[in-house]
PDB file of N, CA and C in Angstrom:
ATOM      1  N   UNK A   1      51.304  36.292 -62.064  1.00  0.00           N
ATOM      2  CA  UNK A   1      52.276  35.222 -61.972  1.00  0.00           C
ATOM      3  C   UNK A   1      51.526  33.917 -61.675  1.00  0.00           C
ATOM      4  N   UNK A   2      51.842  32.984 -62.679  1.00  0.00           N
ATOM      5  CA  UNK A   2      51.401  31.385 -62.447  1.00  0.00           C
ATOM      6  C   UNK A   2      51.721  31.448 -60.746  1.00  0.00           C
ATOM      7  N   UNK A   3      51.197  29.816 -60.885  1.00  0.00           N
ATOM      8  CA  UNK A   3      51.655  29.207 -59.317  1.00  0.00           C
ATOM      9  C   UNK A   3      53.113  28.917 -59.583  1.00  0.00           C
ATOM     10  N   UNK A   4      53.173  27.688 -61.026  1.00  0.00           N
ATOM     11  CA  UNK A   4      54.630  27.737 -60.854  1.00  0.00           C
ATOM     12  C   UNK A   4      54.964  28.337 -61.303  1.00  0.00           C
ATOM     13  N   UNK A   5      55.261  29.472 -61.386  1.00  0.00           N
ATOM     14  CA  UNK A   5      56.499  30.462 -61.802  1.00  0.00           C
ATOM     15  C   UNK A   5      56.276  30.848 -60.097  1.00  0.00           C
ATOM     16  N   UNK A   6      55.856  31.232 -59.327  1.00  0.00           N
ATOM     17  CA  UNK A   6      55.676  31.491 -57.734  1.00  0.00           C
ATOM     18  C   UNK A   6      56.706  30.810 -57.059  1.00  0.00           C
ATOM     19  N   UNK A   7      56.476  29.296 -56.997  1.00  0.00           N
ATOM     20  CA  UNK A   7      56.973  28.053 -56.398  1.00  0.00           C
ATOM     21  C   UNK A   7      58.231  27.837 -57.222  1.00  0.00           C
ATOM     22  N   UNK A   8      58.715  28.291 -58.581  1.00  0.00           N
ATOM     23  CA  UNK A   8      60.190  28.773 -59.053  1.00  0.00           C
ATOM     24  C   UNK A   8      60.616  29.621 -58.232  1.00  0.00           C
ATOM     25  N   UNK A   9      59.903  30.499 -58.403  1.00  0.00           N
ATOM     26  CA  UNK A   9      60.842  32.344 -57.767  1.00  0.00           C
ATOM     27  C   UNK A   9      61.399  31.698 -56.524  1.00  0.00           C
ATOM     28  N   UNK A  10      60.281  30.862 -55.822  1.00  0.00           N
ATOM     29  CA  UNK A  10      60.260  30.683 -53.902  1.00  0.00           C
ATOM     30  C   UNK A  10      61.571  29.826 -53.949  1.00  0.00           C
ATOM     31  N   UNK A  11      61.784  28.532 -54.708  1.00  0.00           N
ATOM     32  CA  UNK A  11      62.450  27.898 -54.464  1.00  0.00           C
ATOM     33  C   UNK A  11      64.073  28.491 -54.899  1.00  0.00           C
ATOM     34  N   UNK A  12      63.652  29.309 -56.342  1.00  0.00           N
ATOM     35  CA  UNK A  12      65.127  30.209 -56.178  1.00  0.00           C
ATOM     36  C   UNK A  12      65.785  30.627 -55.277  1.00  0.00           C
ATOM     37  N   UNK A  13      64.795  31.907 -54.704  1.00  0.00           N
ATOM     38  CA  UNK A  13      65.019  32.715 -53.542  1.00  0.00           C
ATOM     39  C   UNK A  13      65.734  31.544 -52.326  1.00  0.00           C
ATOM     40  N   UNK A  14      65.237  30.809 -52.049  1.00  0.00           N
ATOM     41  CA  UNK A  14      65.489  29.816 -51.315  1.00  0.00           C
ATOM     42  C   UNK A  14      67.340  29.299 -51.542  1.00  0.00           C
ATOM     43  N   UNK A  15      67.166  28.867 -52.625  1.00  0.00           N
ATOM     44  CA  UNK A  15      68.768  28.238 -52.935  1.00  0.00           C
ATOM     45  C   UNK A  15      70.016  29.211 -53.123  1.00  0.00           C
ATOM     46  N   UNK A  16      69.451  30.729 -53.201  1.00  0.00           N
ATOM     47  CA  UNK A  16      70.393  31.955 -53.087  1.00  0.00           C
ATOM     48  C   UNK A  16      70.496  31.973 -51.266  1.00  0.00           C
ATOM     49  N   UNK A  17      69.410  31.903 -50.984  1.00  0.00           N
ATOM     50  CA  UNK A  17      69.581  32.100 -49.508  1.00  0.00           C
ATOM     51  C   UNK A  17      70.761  30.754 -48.963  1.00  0.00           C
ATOM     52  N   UNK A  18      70.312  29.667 -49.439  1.00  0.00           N
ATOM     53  CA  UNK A  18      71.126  28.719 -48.989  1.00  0.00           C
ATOM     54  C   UNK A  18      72.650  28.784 -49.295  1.00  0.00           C
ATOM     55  N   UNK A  19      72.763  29.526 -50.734  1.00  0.00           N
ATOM     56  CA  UNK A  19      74.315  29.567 -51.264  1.00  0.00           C
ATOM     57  C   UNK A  19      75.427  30.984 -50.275  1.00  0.00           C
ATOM     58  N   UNK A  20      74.378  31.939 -49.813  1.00  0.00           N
ATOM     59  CA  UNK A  20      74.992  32.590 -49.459  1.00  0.00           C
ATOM     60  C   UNK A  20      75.453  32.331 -47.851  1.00  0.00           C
ATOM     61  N   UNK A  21      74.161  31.494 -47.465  1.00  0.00           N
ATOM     62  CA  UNK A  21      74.762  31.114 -45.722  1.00  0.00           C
ATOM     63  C   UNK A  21      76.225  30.152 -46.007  1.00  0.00           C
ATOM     64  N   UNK A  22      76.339  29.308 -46.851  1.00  0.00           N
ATOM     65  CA  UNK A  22      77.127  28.262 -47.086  1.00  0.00           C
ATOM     66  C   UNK A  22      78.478  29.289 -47.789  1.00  0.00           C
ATOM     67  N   UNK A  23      78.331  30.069 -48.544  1.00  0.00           N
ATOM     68  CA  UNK A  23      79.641  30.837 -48.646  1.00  0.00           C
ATOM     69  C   UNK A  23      80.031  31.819 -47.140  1.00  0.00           C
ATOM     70  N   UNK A  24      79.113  32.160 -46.608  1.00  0.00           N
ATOM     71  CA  UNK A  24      79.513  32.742 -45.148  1.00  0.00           C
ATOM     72  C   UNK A  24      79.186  32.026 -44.142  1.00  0.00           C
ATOM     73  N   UNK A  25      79.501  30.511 -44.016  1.00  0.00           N
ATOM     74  CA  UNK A  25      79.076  29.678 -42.944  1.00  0.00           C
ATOM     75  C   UNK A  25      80.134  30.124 -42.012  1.00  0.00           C
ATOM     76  N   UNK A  26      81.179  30.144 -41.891  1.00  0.00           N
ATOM     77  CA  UNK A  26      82.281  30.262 -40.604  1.00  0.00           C
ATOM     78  C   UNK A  26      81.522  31.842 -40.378  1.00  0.00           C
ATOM     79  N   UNK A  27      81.601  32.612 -40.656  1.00  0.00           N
ATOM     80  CA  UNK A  27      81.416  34.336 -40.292  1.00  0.00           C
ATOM     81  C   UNK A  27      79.853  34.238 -39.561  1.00  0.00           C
ATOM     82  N   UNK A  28      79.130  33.353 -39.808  1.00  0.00           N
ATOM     83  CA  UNK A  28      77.538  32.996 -39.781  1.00  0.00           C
ATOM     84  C   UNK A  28      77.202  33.201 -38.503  1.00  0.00           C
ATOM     85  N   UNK A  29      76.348  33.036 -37.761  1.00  0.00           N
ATOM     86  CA  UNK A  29      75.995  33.041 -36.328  1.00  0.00           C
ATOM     87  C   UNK A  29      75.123  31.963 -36.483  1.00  0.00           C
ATOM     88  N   UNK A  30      74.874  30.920 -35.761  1.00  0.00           N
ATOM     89  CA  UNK A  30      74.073  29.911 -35.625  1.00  0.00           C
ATOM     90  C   UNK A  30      72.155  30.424 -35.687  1.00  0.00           C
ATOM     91  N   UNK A  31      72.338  31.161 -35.223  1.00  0.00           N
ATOM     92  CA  UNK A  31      71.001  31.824 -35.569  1.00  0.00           C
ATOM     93  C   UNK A  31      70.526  32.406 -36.831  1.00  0.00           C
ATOM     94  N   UNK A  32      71.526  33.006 -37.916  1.00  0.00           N
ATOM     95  CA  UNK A  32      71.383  33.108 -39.348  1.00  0.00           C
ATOM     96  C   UNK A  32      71.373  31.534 -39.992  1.00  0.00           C
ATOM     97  N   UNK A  33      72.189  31.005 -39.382  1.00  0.00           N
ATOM     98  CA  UNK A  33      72.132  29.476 -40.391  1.00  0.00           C
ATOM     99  C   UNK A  33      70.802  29.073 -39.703  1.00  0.00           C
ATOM    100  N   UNK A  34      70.159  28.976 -39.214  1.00  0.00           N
ATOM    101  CA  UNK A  34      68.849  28.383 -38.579  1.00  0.00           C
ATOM    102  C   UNK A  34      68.140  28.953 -39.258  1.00  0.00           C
ATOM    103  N   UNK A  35      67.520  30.249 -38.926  1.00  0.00           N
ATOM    104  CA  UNK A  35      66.547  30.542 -40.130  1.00  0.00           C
ATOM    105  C   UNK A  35      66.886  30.489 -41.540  1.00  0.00           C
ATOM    106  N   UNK A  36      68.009  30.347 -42.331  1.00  0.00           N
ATOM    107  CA  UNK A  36      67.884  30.578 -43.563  1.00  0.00           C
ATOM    108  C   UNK A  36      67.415  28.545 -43.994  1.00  0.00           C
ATOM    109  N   UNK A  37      67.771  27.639 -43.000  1.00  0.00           N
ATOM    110  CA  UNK A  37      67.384  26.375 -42.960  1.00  0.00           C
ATOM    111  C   UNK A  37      65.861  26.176 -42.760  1.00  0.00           C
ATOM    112  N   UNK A  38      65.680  26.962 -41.946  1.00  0.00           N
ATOM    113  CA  UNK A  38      64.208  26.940 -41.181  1.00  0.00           C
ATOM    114  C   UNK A  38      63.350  27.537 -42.844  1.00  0.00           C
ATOM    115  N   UNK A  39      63.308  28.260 -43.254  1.00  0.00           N
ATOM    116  CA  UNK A  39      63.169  29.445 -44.524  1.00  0.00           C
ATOM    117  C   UNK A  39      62.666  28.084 -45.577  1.00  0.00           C
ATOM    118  N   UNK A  40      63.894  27.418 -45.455  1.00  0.00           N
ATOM    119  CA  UNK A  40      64.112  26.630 -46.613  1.00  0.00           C
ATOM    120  C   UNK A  40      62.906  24.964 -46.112  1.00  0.00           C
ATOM    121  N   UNK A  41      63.114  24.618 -45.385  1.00  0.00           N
ATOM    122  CA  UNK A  41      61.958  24.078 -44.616  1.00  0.00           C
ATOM    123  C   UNK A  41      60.560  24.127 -44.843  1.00  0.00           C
ATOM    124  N   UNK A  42      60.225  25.157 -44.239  1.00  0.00           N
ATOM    125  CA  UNK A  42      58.593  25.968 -44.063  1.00  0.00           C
ATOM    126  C   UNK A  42      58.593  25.616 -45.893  1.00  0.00           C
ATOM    127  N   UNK A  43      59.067  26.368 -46.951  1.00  0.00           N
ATOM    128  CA  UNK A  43      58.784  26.754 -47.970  1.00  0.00           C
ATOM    129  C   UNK A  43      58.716  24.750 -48.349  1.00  0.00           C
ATOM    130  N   UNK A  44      59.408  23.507 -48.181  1.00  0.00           N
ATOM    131  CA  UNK A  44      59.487  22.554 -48.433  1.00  0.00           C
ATOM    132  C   UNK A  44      58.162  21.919 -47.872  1.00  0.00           C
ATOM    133  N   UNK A  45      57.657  22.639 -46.911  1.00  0.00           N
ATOM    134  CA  UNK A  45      56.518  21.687 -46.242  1.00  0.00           C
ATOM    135  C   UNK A  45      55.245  22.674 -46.807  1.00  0.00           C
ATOM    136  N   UNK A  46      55.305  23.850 -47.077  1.00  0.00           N
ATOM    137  CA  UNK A  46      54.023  23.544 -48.100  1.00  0.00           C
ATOM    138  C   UNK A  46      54.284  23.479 -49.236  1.00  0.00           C
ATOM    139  N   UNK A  47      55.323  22.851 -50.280  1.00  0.00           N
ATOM    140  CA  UNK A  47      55.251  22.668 -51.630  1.00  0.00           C
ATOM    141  C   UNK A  47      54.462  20.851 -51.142  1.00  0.00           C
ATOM    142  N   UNK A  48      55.782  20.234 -49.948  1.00  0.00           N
ATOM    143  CA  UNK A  48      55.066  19.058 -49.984  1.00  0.00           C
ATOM    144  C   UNK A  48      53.405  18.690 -49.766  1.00  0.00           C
ATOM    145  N   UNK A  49      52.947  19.550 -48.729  1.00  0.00           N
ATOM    146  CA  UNK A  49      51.388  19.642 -48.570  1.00  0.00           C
ATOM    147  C   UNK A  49      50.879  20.149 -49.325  1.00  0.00           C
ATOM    148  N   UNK A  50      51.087  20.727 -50.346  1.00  0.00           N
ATOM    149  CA  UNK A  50      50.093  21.451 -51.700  1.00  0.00           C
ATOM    150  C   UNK A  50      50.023  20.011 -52.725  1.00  0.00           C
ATOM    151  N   UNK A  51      51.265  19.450 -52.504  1.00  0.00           N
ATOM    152  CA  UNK A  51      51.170  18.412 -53.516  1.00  0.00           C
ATOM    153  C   UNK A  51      50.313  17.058 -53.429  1.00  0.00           C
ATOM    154  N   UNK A  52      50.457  17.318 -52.082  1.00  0.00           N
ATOM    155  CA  UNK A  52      50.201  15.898 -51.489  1.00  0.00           C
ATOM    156  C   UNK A  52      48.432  15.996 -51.138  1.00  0.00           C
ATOM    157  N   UNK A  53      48.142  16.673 -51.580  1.00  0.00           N
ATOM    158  CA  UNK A  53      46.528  16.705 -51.071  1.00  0.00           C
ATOM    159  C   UNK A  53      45.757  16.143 -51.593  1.00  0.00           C
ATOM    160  N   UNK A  54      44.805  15.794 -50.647  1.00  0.00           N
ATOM    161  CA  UNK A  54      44.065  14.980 -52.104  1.00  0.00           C
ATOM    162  C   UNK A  54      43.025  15.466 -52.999  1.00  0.00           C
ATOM    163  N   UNK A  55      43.004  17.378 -52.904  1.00  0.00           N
ATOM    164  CA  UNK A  55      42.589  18.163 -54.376  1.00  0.00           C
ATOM    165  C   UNK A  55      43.321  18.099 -55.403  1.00  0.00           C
ATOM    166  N   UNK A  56      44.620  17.824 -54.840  1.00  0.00           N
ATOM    167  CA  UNK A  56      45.674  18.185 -56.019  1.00  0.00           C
ATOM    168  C   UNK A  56      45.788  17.004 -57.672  1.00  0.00           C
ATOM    169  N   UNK A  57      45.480  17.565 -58.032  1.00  0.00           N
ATOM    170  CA  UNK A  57      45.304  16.967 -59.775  1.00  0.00           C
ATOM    171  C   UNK A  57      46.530  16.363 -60.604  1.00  0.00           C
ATOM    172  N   UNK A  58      47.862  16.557 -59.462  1.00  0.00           N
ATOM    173  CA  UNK A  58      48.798  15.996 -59.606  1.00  0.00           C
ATOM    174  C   UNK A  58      48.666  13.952 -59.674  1.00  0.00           C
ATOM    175  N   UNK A  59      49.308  13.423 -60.902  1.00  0.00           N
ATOM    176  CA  UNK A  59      49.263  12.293 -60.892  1.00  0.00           C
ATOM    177  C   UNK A  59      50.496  11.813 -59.319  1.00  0.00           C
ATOM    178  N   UNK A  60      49.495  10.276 -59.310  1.00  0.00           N
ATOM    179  CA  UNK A  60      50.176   9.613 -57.634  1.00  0.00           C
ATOM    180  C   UNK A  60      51.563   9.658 -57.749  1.00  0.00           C
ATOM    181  N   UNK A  61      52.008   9.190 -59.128  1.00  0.00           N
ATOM    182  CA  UNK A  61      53.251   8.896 -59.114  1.00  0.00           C
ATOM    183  C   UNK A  61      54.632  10.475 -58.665  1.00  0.00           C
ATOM    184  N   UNK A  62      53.965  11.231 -59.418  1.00  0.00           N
ATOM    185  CA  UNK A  62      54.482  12.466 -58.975  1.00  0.00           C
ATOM    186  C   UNK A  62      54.638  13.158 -57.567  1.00  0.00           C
ATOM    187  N   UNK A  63      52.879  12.714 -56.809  1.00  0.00           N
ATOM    188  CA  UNK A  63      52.751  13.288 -55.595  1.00  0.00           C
ATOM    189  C   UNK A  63      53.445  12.199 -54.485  1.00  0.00           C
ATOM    190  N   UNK A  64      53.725  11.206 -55.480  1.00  0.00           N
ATOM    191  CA  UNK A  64      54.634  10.092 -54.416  1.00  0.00           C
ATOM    192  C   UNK A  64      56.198  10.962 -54.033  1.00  0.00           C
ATOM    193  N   UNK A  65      56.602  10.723 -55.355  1.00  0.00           N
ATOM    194  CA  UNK A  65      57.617  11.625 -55.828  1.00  0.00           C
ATOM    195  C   UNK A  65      58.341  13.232 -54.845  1.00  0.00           C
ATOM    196  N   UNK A  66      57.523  13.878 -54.721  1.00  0.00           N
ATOM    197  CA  UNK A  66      57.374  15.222 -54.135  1.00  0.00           C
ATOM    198  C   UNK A  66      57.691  14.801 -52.763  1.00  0.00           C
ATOM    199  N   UNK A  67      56.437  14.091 -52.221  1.00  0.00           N
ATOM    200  CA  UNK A  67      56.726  13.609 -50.533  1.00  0.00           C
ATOM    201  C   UNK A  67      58.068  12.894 -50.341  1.00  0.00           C
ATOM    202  N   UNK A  68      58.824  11.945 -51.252  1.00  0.00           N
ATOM    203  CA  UNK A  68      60.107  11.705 -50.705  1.00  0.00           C
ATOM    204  C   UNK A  68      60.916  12.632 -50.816  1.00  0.00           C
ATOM    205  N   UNK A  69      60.813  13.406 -52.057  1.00  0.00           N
ATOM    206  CA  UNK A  69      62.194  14.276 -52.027  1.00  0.00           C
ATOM    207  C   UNK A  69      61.734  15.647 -51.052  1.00  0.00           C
ATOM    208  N   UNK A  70      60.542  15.726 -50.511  1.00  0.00           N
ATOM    209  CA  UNK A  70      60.588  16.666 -49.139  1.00  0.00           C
ATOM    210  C   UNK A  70      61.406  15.690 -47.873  1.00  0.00           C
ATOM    211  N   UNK A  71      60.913  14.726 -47.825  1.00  0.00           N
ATOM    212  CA  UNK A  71      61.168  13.683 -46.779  1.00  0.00           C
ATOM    213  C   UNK A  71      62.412  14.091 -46.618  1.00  0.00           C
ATOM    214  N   UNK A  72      63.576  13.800 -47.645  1.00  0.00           N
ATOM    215  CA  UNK A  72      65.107  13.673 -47.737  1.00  0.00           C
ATOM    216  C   UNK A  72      65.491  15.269 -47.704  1.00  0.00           C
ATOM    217  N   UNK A  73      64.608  16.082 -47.815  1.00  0.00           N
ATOM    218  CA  UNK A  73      65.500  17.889 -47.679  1.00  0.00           C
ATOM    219  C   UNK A  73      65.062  17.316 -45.983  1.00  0.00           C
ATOM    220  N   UNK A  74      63.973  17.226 -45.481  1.00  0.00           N
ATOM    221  CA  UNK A  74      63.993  17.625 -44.345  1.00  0.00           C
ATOM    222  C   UNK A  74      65.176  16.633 -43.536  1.00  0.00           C
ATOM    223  N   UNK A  75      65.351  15.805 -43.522  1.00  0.00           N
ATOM    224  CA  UNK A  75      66.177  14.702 -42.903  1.00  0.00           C
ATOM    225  C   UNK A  75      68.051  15.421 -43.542  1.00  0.00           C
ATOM    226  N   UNK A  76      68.199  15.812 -44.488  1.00  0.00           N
ATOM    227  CA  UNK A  76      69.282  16.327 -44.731  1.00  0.00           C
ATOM    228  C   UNK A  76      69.532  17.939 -44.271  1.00  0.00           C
ATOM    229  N   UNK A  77      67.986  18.455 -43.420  1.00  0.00           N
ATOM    230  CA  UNK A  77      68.079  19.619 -42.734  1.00  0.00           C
ATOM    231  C   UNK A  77      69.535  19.245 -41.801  1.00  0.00           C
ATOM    232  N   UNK A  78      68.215  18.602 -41.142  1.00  0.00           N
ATOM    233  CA  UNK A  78      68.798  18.369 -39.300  1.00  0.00           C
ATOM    234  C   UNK A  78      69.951  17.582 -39.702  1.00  0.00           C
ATOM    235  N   UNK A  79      70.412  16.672 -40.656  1.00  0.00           N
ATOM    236  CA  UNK A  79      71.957  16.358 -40.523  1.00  0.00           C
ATOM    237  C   UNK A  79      72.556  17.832 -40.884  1.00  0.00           C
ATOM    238  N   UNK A  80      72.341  18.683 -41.473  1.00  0.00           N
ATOM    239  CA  UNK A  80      73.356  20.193 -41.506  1.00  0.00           C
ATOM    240  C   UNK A  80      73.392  20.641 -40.323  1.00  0.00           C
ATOM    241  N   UNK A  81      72.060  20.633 -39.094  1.00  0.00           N
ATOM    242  CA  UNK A  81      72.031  21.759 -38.067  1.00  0.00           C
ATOM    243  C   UNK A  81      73.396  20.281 -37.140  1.00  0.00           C
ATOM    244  N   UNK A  82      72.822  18.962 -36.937  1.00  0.00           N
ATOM    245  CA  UNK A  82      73.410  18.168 -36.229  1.00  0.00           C
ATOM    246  C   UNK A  82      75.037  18.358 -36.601  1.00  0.00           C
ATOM    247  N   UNK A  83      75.537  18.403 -37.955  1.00  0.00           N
ATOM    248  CA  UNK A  83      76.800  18.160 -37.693  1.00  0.00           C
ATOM    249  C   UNK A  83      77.300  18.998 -38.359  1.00  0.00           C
ATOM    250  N   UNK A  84      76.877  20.519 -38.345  1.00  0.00           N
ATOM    251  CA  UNK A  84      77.744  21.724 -38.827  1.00  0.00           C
ATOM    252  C   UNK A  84      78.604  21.591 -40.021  1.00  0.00           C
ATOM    253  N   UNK A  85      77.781  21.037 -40.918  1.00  0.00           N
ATOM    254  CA  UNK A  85      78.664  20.829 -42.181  1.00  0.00           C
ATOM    255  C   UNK A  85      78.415  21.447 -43.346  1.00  0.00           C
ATOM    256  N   UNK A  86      78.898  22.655 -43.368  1.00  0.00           N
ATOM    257  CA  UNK A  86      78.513  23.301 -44.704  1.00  0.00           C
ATOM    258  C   UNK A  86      78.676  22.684 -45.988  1.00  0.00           C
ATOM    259  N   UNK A  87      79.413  21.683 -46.445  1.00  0.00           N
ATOM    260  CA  UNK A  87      79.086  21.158 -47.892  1.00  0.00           C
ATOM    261  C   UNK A  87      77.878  20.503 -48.055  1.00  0.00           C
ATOM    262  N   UNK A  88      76.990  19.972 -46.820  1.00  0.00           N
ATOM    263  CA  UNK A  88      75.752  19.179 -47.017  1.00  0.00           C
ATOM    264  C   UNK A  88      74.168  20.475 -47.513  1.00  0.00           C
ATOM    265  N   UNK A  89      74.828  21.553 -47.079  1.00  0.00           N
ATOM    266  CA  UNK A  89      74.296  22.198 -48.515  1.00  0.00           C
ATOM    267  C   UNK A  89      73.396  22.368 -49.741  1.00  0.00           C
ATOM    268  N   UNK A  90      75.104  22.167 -50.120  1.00  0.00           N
ATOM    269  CA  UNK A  90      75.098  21.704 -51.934  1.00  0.00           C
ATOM    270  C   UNK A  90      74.043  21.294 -52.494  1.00  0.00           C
ATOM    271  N   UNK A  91      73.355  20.013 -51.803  1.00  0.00           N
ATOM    272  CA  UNK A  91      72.458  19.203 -52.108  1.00  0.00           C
ATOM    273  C   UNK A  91      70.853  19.601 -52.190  1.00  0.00           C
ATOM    274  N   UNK A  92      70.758  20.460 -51.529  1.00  0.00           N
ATOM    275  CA  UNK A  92      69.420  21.454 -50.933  1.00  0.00           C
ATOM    276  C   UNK A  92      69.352  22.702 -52.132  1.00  0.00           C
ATOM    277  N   UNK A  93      70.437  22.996 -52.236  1.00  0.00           N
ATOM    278  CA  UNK A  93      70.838  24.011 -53.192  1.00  0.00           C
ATOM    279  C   UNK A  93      70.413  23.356 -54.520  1.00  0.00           C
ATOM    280  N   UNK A  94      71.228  22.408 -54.999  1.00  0.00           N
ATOM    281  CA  UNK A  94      70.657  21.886 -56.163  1.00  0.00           C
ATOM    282  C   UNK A  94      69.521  21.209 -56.599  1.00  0.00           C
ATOM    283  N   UNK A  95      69.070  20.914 -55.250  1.00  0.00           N
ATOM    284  CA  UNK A  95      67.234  20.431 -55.586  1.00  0.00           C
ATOM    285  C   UNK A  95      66.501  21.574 -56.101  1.00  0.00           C
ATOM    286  N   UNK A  96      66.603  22.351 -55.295  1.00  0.00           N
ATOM    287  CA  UNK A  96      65.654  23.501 -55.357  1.00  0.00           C
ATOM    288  C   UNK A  96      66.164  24.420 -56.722  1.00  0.00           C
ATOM    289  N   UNK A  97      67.087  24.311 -57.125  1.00  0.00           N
ATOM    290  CA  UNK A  97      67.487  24.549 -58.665  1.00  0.00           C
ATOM    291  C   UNK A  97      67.044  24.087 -59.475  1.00  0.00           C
ATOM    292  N   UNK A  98      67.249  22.425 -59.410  1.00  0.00           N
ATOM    293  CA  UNK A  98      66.536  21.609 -60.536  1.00  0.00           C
ATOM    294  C   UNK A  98      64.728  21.713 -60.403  1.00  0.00           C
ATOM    295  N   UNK A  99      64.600  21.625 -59.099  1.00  0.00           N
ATOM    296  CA  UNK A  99      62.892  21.608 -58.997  1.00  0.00           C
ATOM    297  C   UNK A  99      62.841  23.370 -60.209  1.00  0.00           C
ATOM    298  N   UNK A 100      63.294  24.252 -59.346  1.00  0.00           N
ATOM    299  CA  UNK A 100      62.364  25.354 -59.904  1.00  0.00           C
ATOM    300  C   UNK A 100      62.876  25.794 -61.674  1.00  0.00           C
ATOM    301  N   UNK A 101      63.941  24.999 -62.076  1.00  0.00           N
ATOM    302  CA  UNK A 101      64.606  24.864 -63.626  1.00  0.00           C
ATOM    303  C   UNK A 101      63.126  23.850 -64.390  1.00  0.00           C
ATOM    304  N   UNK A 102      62.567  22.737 -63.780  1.00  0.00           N
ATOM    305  CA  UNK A 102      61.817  22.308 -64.143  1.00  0.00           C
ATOM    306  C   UNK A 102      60.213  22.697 -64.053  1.00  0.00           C
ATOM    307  N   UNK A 103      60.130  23.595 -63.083  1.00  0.00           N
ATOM    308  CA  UNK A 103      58.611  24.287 -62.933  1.00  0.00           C
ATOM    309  C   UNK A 103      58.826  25.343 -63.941  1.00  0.00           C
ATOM    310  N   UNK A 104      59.800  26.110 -64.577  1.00  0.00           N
ATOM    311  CA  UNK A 104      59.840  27.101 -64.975  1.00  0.00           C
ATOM    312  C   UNK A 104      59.805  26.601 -67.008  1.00  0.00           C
ATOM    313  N   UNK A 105      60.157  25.125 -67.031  1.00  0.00           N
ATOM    314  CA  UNK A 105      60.650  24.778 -68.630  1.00  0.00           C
ATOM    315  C   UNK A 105      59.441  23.952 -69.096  1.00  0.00           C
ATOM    316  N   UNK A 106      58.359  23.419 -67.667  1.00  0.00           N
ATOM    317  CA  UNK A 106      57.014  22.415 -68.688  1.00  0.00           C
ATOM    318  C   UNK A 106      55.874  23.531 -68.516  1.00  0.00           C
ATOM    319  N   UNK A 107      55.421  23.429 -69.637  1.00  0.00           N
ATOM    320  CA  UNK A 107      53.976  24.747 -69.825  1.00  0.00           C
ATOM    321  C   UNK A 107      52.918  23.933 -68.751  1.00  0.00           C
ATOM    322  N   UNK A 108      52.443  24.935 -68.189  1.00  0.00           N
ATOM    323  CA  UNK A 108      51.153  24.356 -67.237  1.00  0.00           C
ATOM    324  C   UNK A 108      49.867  23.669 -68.467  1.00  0.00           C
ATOM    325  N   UNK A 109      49.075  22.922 -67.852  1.00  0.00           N
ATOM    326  CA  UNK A 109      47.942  22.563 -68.313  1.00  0.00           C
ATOM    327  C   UNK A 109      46.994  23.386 -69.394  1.00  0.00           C
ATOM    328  N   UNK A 110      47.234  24.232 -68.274  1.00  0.00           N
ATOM    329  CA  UNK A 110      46.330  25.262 -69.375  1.00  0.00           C
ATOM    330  C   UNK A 110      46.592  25.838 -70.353  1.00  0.00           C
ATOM    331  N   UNK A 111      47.840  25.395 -71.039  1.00  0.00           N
ATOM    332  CA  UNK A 111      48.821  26.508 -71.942  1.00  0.00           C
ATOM    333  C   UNK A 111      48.418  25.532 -72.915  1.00  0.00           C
TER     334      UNK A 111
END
């Protein structure tokens, strides 16, 4: 398995995890919604630090790119844990859709 097809699967796995806390948010225990946030996190802070390095062969504009839209999952974490709002979500869910819809549809370099 490529890297990105890896960093697809991860970020899938990720947005199933997120869809299912958010369809069982009331039944949830604050401690399932934490780690499946926390989950989603960790996996956001090393896509952002893989990108952001300065081995990475990724053009600036991209690795600019990457660091804000980690910036804004993490800041739209803690508004979910701060104000218990399961539709804020959605948004986490569909990044990590579109990110891993787009790691999965451009051929790597080497192809």
């Amino acid at each position: 398995m490529s890297p990105r097809e890896l960093e697809a699967n991860l970020l899938m796995k990720a947005a199933a995890k997120l869809q299912l806390i958010k369809d069982e948010w009331e039944e949830s225990s604050l401690a399932e919604k934490d780690d499946v946030l926390v989950y989603n996190r960790k996996l956001w802070t090393i896509l952002v630090t893989s990108a952001t390095d300065k081995e990475s062969e990724l053009p600036q504009d991209i690795k600019n790119n990457i660091a804000s839209l980690g910036i804004f999952v993490f800041k739209q974490t803690m508004s979910i844990i701060t104000s218990d709002d399961s539709n804020k979500i959605d948004v986490l869910i569909s990044i990590n859709r579109a990110i891993a819809e787009g790691l999965r549809s451009q051929p790597t370099q080497a192809e």
